[in-house]
C-alpha atoms as a PDB file:
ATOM      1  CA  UNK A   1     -56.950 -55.663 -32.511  1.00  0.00           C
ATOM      2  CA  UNK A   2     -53.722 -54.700 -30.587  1.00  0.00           C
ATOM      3  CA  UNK A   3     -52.997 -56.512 -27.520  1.00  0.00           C
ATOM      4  CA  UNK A   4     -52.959 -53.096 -25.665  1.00  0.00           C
ATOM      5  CA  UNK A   5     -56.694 -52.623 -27.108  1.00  0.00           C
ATOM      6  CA  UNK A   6     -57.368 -56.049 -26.013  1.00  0.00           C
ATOM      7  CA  UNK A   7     -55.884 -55.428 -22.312  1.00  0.00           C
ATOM      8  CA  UNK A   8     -58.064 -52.296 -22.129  1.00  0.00           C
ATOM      9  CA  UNK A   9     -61.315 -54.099 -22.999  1.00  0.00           C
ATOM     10  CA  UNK A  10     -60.474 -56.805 -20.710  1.00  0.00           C
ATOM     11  CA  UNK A  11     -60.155 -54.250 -17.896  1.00  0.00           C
ATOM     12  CA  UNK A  12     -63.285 -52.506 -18.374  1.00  0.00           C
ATOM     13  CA  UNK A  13     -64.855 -55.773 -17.971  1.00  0.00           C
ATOM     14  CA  UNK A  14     -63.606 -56.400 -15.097  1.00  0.00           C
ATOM     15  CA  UNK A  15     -64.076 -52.932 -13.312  1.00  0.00           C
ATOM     16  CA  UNK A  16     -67.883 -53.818 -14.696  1.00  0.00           C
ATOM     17  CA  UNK A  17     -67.678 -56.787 -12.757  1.00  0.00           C
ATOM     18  CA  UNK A  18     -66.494 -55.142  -9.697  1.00  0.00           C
ATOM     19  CA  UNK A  19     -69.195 -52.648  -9.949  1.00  0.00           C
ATOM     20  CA  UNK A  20     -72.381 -54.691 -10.282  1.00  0.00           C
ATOM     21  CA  UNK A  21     -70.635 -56.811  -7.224  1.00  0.00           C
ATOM     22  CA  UNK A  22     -70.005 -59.831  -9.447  1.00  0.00           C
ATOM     23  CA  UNK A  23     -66.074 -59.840  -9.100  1.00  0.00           C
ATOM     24  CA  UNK A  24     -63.439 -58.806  -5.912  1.00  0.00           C
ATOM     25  CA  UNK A  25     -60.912 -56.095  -6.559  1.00  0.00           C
ATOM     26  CA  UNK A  26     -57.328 -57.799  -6.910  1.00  0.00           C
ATOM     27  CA  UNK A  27     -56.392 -54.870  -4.281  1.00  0.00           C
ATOM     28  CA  UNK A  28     -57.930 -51.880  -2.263  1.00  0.00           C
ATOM     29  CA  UNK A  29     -56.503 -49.370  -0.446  1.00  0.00           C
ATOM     30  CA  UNK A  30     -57.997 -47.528   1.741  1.00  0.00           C
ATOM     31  CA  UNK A  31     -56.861 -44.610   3.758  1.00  0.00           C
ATOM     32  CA  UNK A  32     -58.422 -44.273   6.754  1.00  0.00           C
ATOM     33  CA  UNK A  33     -58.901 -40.163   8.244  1.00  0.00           C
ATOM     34  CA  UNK A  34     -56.440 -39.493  10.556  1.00  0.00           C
ATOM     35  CA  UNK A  35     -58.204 -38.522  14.589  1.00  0.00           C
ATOM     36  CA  UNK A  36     -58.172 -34.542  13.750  1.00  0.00           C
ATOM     37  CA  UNK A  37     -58.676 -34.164  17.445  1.00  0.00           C
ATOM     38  CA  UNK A  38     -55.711 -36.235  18.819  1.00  0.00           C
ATOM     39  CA  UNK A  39     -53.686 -34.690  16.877  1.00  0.00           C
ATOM     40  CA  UNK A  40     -54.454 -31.245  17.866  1.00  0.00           C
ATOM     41  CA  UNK A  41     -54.660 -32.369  21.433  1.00  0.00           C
ATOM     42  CA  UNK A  42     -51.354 -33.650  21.258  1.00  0.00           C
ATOM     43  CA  UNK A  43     -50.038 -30.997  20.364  1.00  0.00           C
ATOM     44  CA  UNK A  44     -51.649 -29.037  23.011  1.00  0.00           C
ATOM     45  CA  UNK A  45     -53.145 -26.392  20.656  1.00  0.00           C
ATOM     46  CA  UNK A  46     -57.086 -25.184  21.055  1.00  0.00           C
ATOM     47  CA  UNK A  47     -59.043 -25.753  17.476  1.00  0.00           C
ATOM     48  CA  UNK A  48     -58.208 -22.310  16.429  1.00  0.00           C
ATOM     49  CA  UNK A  49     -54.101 -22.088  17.488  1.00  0.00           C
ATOM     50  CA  UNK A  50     -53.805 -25.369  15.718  1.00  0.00           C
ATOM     51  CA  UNK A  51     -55.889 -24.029  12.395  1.00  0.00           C
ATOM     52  CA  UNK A  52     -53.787 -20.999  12.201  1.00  0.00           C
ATOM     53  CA  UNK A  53     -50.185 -22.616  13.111  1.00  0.00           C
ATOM     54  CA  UNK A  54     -50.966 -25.601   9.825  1.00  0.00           C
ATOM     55  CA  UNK A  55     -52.877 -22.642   8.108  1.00  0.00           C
ATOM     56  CA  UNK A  56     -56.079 -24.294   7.832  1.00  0.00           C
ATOM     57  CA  UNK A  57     -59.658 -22.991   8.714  1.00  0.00           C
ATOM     58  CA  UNK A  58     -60.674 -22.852  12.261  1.00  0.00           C
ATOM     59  CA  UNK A  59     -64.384 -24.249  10.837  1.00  0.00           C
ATOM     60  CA  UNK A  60     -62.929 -26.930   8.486  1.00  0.00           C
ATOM     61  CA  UNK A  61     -61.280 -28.035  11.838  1.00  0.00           C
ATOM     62  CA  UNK A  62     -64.475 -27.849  13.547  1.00  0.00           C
ATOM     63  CA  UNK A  63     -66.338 -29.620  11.736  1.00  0.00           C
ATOM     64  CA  UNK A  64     -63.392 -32.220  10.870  1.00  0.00           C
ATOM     65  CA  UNK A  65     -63.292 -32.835  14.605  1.00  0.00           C
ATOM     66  CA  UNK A  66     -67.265 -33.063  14.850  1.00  0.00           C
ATOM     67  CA  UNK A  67     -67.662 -35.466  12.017  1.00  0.00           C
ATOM     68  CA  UNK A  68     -69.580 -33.092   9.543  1.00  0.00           C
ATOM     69  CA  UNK A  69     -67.013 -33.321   7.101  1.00  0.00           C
ATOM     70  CA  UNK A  70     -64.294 -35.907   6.354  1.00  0.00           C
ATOM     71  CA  UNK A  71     -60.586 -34.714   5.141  1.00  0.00           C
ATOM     72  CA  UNK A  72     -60.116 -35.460   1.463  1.00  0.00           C
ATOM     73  CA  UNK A  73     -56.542 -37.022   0.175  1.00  0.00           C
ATOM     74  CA  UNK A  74     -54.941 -33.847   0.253  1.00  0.00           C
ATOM     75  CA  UNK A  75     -55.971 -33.146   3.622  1.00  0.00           C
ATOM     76  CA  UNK A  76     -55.418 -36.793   5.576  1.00  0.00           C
ATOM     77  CA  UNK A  77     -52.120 -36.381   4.040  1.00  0.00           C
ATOM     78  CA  UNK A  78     -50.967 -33.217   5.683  1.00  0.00           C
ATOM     79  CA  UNK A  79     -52.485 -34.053   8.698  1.00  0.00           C
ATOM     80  CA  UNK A  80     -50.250 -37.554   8.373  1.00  0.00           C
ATOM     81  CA  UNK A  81     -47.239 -35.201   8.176  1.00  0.00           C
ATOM     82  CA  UNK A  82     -48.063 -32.941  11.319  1.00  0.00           C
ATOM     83  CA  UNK A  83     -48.419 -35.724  13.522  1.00  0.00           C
ATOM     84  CA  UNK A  84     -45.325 -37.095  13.068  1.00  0.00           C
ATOM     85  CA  UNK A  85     -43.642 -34.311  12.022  1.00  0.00           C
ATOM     86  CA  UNK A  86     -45.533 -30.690  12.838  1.00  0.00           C
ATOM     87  CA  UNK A  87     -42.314 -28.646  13.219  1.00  0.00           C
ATOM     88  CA  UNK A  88     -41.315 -29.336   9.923  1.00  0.00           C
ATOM     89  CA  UNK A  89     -45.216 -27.971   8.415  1.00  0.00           C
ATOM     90  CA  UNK A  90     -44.767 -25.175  10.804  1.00  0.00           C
ATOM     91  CA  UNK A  91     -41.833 -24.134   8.944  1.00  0.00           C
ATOM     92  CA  UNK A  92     -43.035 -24.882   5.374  1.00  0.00           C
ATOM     93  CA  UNK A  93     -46.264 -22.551   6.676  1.00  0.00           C
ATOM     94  CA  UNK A  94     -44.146 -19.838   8.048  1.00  0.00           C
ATOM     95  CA  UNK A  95     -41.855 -19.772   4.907  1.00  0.00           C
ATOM     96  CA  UNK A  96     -44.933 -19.700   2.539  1.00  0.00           C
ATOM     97  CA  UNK A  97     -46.747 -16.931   4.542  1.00  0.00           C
ATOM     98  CA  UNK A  98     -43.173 -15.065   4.382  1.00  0.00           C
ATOM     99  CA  UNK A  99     -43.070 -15.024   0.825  1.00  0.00           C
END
């Protein structure tokens, strides 16, 4: 067998192991949901102004904010970006909705 066929084998094993709870992940990451409602607040924008402005739904934001739904990757990411940098979304929105 190839060492790269070994390698693989010896890595399903061990994501077996980690699955039955018989071994510890060398590493996990873990990215937490960003506070929907913080954001928005700081910002100063009602549910709805803020949806429209990052051109998401005024219910996804609703029920981000109420804890009925969680943000996926995609989402926590974006929401990453307008807190520290909503101007620059803004414009990437406004462009987009130009085209």
């Amino acid at each position: 067998m190839s060492k790269f066929g070994q390698e693989l084998i010896e890595s399903a094993k061990e994501a077996l192991a980690i699955a039955e709870g018989d071994a510890k992940p060398a590493r996990a990451f873990s990215a937490e949901a960003p506070d929907v409602a913080a954001i928005r607040k700081k910002l100063g924008l009602s549910q709805d102004r803020f949806a429209r402005r990052f051109g998401l739904s005024p219910a996804t934001v609703r029920d981000w904010e109420q804890g009925r739904r969680q943000p996926d990757a995609p989402a926590r990411n974006l929401l990453r970006v307008i807190e520290y940098a909503p101007e620059t979304v803004e414009r990437a929105v406004a462009r987009a909705a130009a085209r």
